[in-house]
PDB file of N, CA and C in Angstrom:
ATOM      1  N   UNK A   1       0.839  -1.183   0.000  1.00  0.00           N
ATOM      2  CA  UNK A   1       0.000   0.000   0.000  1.00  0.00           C
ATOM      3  C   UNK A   1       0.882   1.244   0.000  1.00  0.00           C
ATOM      4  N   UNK A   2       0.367   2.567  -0.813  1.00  0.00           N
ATOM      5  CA  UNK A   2       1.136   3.702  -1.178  1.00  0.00           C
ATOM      6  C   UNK A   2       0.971   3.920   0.282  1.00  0.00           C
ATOM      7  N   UNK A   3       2.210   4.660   0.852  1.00  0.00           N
ATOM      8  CA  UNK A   3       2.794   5.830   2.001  1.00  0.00           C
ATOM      9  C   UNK A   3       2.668   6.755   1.195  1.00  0.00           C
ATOM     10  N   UNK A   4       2.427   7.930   2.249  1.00  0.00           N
ATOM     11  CA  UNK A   4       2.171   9.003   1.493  1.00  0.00           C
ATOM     12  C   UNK A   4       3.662  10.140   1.997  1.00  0.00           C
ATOM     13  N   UNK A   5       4.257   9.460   3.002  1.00  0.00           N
ATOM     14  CA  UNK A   5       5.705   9.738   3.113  1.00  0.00           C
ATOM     15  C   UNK A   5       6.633   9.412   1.783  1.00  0.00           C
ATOM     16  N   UNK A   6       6.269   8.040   1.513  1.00  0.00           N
ATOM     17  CA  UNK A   6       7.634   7.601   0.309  1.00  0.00           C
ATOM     18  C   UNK A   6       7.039   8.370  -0.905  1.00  0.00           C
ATOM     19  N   UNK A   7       5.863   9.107  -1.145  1.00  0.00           N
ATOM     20  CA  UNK A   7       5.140   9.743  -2.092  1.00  0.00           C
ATOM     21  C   UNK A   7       5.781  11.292  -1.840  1.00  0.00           C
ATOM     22  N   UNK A   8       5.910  11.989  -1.157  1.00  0.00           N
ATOM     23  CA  UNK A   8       6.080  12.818  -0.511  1.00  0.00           C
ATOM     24  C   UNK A   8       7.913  13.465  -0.783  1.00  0.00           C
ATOM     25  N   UNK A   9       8.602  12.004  -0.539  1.00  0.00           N
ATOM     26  CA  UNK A   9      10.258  11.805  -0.941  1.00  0.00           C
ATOM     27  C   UNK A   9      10.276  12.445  -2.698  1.00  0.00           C
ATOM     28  N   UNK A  10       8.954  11.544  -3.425  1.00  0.00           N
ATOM     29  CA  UNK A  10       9.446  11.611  -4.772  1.00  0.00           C
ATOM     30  C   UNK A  10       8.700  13.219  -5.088  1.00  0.00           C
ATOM     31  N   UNK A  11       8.098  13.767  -4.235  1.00  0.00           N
ATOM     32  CA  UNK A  11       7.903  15.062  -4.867  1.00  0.00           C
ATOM     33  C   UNK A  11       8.804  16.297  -5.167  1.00  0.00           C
ATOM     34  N   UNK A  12      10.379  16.166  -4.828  1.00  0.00           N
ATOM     35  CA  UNK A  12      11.545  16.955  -4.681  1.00  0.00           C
ATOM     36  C   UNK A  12      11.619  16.611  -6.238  1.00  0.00           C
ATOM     37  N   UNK A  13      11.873  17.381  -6.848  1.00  0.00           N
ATOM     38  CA  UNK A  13      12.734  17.489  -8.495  1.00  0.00           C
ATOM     39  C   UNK A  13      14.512  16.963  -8.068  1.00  0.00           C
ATOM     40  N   UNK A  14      14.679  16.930  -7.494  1.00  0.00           N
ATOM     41  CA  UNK A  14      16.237  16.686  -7.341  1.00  0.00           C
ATOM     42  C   UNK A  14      15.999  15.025  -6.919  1.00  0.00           C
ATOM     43  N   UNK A  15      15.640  15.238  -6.051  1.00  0.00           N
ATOM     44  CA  UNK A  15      15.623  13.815  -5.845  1.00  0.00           C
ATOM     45  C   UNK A  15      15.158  12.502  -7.070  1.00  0.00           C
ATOM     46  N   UNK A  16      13.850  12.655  -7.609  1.00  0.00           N
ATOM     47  CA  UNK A  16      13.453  12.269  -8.853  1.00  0.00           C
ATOM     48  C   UNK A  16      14.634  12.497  -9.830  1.00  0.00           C
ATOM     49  N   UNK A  17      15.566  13.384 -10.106  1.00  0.00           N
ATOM     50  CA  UNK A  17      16.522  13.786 -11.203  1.00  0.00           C
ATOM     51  C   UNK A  17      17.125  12.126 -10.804  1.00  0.00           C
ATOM     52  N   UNK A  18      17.918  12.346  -9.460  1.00  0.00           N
ATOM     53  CA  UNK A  18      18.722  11.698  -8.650  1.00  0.00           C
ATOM     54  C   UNK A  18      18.302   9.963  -8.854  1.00  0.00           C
ATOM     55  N   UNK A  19      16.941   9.483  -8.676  1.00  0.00           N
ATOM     56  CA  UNK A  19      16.456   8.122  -9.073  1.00  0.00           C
ATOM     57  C   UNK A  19      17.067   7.539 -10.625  1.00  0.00           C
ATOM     58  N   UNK A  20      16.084   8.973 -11.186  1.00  0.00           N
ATOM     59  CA  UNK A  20      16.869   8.852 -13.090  1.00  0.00           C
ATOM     60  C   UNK A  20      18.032   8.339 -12.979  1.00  0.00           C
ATOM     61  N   UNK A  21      19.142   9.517 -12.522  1.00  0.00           N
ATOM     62  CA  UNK A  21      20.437   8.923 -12.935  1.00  0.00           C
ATOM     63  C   UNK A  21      20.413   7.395 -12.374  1.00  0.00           C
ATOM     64  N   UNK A  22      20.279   6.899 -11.289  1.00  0.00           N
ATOM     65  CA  UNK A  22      20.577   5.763 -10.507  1.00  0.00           C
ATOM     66  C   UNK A  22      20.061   4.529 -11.289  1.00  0.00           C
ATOM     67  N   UNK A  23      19.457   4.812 -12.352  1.00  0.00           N
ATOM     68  CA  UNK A  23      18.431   3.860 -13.113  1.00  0.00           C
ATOM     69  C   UNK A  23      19.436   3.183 -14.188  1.00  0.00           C
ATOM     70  N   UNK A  24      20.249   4.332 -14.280  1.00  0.00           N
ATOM     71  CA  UNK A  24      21.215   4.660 -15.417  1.00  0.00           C
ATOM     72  C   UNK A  24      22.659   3.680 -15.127  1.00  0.00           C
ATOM     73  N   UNK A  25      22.889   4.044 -13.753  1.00  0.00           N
ATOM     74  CA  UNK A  25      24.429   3.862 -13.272  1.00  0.00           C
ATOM     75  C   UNK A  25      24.202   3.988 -11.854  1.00  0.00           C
ATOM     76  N   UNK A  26      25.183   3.279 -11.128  1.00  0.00           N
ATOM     77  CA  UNK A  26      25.683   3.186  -9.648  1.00  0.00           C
ATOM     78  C   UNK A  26      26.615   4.571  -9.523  1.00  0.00           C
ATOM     79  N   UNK A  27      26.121   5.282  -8.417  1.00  0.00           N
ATOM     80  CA  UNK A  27      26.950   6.331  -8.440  1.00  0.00           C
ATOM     81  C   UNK A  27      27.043   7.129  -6.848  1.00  0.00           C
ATOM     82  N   UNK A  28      28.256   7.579  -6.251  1.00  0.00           N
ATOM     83  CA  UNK A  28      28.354   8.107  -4.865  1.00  0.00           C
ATOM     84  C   UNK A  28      28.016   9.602  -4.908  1.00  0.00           C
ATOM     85  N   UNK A  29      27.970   9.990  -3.840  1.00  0.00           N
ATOM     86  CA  UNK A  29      27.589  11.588  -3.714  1.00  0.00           C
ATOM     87  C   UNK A  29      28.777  12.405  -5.057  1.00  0.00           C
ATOM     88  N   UNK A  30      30.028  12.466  -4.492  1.00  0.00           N
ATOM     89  CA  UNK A  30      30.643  13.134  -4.915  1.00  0.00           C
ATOM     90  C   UNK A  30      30.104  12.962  -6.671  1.00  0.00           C
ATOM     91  N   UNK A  31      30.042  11.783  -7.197  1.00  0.00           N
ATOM     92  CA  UNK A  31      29.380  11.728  -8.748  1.00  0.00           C
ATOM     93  C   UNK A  31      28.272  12.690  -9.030  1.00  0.00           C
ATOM     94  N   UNK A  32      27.252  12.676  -8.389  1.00  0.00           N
ATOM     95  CA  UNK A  32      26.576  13.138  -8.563  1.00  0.00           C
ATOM     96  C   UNK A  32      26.358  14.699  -8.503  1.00  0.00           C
ATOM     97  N   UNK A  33      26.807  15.176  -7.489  1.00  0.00           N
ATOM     98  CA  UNK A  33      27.014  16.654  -6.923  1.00  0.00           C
ATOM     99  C   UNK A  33      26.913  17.513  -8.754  1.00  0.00           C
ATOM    100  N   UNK A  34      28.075  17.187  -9.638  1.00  0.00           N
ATOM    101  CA  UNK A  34      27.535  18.014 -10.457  1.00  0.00           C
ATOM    102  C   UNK A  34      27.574  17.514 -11.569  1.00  0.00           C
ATOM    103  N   UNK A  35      26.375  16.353 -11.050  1.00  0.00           N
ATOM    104  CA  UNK A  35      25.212  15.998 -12.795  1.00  0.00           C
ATOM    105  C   UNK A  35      24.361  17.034 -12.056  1.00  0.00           C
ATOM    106  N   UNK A  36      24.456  17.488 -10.953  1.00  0.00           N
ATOM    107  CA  UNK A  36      23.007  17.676 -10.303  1.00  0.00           C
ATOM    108  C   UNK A  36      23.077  19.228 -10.288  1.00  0.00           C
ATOM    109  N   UNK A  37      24.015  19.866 -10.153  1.00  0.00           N
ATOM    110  CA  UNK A  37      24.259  20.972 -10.139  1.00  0.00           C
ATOM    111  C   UNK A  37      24.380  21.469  -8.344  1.00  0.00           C
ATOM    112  N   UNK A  38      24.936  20.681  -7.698  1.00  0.00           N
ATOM    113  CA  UNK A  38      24.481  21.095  -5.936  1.00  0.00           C
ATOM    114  C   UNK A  38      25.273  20.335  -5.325  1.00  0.00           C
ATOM    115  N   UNK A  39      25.352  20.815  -3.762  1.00  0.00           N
ATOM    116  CA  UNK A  39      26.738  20.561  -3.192  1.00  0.00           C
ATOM    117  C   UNK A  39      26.482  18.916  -3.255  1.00  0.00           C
ATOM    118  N   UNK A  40      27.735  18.576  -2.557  1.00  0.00           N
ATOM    119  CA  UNK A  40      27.946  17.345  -1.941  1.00  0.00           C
ATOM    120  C   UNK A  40      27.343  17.044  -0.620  1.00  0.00           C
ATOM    121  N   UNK A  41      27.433  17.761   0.427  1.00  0.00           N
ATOM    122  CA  UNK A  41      26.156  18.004   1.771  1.00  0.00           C
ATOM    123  C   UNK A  41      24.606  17.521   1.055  1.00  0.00           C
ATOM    124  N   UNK A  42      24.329  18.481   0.124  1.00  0.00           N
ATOM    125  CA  UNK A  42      23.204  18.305  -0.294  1.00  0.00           C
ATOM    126  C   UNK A  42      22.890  17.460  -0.778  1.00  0.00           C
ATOM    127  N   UNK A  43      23.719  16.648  -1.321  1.00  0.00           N
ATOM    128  CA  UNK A  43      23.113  15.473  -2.040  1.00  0.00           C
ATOM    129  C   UNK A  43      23.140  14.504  -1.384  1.00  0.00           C
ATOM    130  N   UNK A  44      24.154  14.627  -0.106  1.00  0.00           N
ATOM    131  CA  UNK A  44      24.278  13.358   0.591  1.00  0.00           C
ATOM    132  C   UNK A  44      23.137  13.516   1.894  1.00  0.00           C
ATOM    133  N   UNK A  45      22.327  15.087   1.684  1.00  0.00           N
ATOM    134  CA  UNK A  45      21.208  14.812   2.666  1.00  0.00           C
ATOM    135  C   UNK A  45      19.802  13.926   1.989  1.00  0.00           C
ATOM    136  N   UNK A  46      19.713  14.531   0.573  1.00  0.00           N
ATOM    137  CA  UNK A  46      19.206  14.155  -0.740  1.00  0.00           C
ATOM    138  C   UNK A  46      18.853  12.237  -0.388  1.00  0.00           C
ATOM    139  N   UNK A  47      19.981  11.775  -0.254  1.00  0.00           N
ATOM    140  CA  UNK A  47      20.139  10.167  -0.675  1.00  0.00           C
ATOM    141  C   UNK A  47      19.753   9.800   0.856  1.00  0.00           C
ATOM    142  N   UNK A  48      20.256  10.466   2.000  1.00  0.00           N
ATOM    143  CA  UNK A  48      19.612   9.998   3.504  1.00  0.00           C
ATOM    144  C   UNK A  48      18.608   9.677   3.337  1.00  0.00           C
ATOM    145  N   UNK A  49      17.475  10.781   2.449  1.00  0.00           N
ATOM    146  CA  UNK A  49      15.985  10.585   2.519  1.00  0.00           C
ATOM    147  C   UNK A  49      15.554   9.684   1.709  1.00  0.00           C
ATOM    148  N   UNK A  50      16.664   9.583   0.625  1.00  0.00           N
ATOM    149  CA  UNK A  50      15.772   8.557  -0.549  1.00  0.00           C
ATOM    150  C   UNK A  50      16.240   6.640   0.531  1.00  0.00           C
ATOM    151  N   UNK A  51      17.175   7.281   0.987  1.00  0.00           N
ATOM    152  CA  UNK A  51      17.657   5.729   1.662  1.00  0.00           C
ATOM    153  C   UNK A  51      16.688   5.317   2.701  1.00  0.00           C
ATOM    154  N   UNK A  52      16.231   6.204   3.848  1.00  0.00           N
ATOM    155  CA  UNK A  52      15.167   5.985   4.900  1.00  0.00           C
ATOM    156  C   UNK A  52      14.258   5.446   3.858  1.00  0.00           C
ATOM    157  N   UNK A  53      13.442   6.260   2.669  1.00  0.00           N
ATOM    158  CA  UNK A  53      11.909   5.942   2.558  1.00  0.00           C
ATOM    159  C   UNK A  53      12.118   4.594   1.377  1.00  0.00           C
ATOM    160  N   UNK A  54      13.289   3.711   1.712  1.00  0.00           N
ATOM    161  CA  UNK A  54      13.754   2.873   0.418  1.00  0.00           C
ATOM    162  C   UNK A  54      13.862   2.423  -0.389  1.00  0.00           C
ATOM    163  N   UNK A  55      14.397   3.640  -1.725  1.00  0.00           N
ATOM    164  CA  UNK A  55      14.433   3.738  -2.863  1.00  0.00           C
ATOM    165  C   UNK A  55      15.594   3.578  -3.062  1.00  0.00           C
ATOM    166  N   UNK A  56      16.651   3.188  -2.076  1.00  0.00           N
ATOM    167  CA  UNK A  56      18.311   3.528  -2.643  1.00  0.00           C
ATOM    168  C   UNK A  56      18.490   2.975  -1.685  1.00  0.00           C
ATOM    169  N   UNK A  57      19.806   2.215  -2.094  1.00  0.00           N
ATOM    170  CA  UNK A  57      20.477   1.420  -1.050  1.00  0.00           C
ATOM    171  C   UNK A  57      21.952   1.746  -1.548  1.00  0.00           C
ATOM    172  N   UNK A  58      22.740   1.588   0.099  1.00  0.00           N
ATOM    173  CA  UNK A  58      23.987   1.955  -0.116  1.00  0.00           C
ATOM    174  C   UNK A  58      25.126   1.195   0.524  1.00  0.00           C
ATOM    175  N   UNK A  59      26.012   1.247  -0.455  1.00  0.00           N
ATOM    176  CA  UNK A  59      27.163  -0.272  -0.114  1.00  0.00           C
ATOM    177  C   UNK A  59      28.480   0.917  -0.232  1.00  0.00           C
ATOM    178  N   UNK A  60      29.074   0.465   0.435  1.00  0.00           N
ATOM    179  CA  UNK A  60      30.634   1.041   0.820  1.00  0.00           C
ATOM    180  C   UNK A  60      31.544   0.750  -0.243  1.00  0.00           C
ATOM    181  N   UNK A  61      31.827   1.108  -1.124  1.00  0.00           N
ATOM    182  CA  UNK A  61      33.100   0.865  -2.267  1.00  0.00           C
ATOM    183  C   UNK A  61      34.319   1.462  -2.163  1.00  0.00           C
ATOM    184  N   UNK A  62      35.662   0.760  -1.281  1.00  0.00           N
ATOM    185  CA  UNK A  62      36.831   1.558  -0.789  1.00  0.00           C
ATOM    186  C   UNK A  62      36.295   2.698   0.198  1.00  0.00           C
ATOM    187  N   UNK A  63      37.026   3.931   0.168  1.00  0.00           N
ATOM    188  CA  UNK A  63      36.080   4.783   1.016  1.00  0.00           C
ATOM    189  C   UNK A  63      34.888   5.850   0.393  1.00  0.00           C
ATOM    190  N   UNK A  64      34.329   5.304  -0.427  1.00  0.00           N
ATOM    191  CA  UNK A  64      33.316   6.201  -0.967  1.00  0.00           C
ATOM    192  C   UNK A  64      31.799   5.234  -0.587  1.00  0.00           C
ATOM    193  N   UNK A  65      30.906   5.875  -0.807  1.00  0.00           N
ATOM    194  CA  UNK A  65      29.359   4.806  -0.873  1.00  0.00           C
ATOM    195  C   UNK A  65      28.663   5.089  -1.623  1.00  0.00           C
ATOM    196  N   UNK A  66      29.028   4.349  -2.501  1.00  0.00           N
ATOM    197  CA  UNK A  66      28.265   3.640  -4.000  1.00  0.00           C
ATOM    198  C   UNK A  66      26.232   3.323  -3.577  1.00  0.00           C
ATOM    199  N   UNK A  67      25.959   4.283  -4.281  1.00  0.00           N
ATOM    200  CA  UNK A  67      23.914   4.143  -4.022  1.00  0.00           C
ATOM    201  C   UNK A  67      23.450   2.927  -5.288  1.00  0.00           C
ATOM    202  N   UNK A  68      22.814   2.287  -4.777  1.00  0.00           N
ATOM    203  CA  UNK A  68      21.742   1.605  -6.120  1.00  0.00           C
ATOM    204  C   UNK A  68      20.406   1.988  -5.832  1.00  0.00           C
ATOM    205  N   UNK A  69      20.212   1.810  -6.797  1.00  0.00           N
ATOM    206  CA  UNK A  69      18.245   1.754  -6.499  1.00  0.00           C
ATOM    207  C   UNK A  69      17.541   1.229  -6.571  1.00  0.00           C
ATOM    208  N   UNK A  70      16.598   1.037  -5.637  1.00  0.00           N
ATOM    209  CA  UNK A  70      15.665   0.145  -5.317  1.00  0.00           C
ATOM    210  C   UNK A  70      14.352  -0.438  -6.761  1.00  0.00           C
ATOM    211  N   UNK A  71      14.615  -0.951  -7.518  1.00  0.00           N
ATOM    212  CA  UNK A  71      13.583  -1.048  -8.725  1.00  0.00           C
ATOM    213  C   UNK A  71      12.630  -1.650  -8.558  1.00  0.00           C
ATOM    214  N   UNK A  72      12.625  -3.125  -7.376  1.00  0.00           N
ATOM    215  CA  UNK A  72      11.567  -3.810  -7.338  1.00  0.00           C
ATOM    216  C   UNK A  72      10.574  -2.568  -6.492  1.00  0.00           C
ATOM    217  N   UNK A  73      10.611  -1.814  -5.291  1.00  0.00           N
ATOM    218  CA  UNK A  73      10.106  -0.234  -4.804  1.00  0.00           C
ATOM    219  C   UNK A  73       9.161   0.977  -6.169  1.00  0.00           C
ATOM    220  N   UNK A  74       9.965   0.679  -6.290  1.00  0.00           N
ATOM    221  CA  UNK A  74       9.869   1.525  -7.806  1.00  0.00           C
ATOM    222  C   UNK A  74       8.360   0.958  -8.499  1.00  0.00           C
ATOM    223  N   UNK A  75       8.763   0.108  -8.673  1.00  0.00           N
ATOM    224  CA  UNK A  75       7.455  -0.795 -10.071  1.00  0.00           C
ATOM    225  C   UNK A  75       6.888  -1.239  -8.885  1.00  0.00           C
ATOM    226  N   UNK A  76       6.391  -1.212  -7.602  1.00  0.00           N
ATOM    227  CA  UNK A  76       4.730  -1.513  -6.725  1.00  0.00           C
ATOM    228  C   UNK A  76       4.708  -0.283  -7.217  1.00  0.00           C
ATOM    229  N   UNK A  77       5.189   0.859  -6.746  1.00  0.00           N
ATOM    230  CA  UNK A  77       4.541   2.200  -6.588  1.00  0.00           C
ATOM    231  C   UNK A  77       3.787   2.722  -8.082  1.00  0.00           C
ATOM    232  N   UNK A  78       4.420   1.833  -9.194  1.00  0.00           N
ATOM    233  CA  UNK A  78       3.710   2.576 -10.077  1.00  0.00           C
ATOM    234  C   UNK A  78       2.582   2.025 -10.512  1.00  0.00           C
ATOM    235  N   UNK A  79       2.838   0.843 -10.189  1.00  0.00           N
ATOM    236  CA  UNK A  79       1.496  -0.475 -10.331  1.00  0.00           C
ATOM    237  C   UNK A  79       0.447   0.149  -9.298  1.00  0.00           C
ATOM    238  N   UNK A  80       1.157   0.331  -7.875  1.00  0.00           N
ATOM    239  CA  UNK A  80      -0.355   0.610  -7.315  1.00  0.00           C
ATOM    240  C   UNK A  80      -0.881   2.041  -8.083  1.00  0.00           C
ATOM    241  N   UNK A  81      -0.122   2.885  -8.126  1.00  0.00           N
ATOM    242  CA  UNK A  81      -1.004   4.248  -8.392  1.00  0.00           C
ATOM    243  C   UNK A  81      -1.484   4.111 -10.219  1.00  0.00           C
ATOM    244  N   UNK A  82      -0.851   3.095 -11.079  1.00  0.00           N
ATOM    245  CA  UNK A  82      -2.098   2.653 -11.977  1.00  0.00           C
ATOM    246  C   UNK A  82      -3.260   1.653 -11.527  1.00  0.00           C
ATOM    247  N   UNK A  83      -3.332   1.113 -10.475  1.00  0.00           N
ATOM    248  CA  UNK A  83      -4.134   0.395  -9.777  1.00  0.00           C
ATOM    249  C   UNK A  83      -5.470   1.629  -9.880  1.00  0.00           C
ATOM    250  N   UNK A  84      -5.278   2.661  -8.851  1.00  0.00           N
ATOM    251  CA  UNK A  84      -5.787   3.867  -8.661  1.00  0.00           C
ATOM    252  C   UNK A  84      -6.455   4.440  -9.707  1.00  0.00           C
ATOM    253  N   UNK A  85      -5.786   4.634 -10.958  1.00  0.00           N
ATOM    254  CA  UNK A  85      -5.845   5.386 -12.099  1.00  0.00           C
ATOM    255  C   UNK A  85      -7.147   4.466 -12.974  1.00  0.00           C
ATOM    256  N   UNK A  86      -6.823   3.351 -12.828  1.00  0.00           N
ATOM    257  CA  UNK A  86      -7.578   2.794 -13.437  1.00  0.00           C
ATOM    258  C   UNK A  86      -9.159   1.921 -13.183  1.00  0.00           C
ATOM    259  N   UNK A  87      -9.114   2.207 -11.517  1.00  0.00           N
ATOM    260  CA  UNK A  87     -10.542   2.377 -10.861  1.00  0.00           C
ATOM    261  C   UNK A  87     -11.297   3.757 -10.878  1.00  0.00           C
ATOM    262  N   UNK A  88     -12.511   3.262 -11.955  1.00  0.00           N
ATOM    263  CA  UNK A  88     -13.615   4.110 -11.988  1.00  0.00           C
ATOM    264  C   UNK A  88     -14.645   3.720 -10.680  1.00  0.00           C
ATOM    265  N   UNK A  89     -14.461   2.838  -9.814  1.00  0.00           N
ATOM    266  CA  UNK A  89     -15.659   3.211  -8.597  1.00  0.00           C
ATOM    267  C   UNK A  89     -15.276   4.288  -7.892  1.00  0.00           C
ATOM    268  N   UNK A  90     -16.722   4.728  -7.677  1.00  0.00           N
ATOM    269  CA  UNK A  90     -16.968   6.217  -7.139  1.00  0.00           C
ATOM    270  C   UNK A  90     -17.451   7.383  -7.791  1.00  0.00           C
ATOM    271  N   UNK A  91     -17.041   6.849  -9.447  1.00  0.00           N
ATOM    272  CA  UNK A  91     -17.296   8.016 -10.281  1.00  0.00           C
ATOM    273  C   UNK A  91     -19.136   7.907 -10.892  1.00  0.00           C
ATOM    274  N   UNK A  92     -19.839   8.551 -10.704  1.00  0.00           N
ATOM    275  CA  UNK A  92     -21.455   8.412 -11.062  1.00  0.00           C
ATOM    276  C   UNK A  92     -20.970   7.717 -12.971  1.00  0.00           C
ATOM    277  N   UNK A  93     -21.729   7.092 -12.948  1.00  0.00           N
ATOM    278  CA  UNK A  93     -21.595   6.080 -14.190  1.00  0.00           C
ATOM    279  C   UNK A  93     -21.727   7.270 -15.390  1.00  0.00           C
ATOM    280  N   UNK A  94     -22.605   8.329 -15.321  1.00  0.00           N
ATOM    281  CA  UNK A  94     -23.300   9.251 -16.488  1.00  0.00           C
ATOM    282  C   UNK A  94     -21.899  10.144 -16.406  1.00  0.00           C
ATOM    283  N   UNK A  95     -20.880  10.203 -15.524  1.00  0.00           N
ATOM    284  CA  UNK A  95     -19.600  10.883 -16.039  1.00  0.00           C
ATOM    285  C   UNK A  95     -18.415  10.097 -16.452  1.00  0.00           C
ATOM    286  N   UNK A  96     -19.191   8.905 -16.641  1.00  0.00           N
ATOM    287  CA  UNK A  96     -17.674   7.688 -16.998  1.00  0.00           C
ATOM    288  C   UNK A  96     -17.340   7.866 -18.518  1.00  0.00           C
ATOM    289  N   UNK A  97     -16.058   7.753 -19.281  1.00  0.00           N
ATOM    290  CA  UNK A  97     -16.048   8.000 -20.627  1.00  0.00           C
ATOM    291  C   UNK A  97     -15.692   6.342 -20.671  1.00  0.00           C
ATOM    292  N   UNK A  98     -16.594   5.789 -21.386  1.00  0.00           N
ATOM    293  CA  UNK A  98     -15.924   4.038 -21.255  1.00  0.00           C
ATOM    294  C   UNK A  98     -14.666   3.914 -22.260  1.00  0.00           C
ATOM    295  N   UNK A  99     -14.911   5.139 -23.431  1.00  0.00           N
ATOM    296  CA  UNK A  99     -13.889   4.934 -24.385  1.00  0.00           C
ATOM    297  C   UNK A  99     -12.738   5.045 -24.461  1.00  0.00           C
ATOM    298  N   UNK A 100     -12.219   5.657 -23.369  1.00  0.00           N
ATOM    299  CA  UNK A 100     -10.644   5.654 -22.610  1.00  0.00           C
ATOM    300  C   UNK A 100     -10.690   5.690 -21.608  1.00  0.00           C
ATOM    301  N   UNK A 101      -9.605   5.648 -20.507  1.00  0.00           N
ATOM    302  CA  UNK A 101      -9.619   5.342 -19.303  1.00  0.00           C
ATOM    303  C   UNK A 101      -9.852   6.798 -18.603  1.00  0.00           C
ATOM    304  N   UNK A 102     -10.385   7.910 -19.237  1.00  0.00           N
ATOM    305  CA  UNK A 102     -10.344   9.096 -18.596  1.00  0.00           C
ATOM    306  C   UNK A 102     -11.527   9.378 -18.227  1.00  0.00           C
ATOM    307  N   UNK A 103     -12.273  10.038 -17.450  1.00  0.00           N
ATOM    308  CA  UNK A 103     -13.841  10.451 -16.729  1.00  0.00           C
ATOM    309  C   UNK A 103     -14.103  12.291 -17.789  1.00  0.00           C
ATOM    310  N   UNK A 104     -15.451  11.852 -18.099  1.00  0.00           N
ATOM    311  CA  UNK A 104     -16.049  12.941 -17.911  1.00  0.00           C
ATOM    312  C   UNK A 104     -15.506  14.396 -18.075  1.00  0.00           C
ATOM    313  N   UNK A 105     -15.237  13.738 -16.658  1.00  0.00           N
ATOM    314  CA  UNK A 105     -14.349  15.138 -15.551  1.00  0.00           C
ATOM    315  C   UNK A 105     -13.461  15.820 -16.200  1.00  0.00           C
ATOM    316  N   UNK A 106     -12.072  14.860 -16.646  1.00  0.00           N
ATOM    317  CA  UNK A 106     -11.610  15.586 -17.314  1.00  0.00           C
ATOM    318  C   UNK A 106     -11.564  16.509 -18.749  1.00  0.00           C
ATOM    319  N   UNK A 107     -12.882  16.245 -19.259  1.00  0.00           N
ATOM    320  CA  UNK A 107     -13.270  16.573 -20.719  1.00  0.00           C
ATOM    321  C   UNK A 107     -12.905  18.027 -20.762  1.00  0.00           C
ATOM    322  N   UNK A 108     -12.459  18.913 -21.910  1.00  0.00           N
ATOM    323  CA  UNK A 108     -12.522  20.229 -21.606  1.00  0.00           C
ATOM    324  C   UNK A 108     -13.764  20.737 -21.799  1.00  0.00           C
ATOM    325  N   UNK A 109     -14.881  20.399 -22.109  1.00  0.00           N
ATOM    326  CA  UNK A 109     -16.699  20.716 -22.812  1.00  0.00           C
ATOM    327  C   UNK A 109     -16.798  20.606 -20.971  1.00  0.00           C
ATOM    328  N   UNK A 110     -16.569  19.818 -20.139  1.00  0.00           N
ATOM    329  CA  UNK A 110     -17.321  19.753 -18.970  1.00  0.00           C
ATOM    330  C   UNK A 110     -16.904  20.734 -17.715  1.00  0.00           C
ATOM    331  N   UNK A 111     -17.592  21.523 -16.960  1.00  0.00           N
ATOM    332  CA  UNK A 111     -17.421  22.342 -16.401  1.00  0.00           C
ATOM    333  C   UNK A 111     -18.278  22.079 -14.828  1.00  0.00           C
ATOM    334  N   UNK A 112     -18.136  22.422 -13.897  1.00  0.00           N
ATOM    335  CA  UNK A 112     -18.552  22.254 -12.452  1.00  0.00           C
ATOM    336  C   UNK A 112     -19.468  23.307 -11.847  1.00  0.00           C
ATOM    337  N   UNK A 113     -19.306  23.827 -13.027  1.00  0.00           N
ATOM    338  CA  UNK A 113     -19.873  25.528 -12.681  1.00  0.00           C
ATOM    339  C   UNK A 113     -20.642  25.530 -13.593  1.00  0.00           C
ATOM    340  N   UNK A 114     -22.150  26.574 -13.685  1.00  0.00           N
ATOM    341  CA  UNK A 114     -22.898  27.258 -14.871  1.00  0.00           C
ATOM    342  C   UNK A 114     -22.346  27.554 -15.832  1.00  0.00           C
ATOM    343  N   UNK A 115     -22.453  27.959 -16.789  1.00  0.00           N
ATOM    344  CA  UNK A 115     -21.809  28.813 -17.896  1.00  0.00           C
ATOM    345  C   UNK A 115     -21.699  29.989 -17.688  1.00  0.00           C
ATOM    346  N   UNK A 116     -21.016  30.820 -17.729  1.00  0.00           N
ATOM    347  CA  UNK A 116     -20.617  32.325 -17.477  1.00  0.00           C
ATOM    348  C   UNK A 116     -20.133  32.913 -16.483  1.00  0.00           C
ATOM    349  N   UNK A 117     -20.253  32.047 -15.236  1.00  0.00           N
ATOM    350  CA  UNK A 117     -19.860  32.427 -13.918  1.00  0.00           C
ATOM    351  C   UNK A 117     -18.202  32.109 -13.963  1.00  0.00           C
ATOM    352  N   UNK A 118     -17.681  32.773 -13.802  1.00  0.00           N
ATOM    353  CA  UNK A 118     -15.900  32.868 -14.074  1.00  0.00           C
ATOM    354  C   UNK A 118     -15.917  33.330 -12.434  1.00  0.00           C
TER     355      UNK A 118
END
């Protein structure tokens, strides 16, 4: 089940940058500091958080610490929130679009409001 903490981790743009690369390559703070454009402190506070909510794991290579990332983490989170995406209960049936997976709701013709009231 989604945390809305480990949801919360991936809402930082740096951090998300930071997954990317890791997807890519194994890489320690100092590597990263400037793909990322930002200190070394920062990134190594950056990876604390991605390491607590565990998306990254970290192994000691000589004296540096080499991050991987967590992928099996990765693919629940996106499975459950297409889980989500793709349950229409709740939605009144007369706003369901059956012809794609999108509602109504999002149509641009459909509005929540009267017409003219801005």
């Amino acid at each position: 089940m989604l945390h809305a903490a480990q949801l919360s981790v991936l809402a930082d743009p740096t951090r998300l940058r930071i997954l990317e690369l890791l997807t890519q390559n194994t890489y320690c703070t100092s590597d990263l500091a400037p793909l990322l454009g930002v200190s070394i402190p920062a990134v190594s506070q950056h990876m604390k958080i991605l390491q607590a909510a565990g998306f990254v794991t970290a192994c000691r290579c000589g004296n540096k610490m080499q991050y991987i990332i967590d992928r099996g983490l990765l693919k629940t989170i996106a499975s459950e929130i297409n889980s989500i995406a793709d349950t229409q209960s709740g939605v009144p049936a007369e706003l369901r679009d059956t012809s794609t997976s999108s509602t109504a709701l999002e149509q641009p013709n459909w509005m929540p409001w009267p017409a003219g009231k801005d």
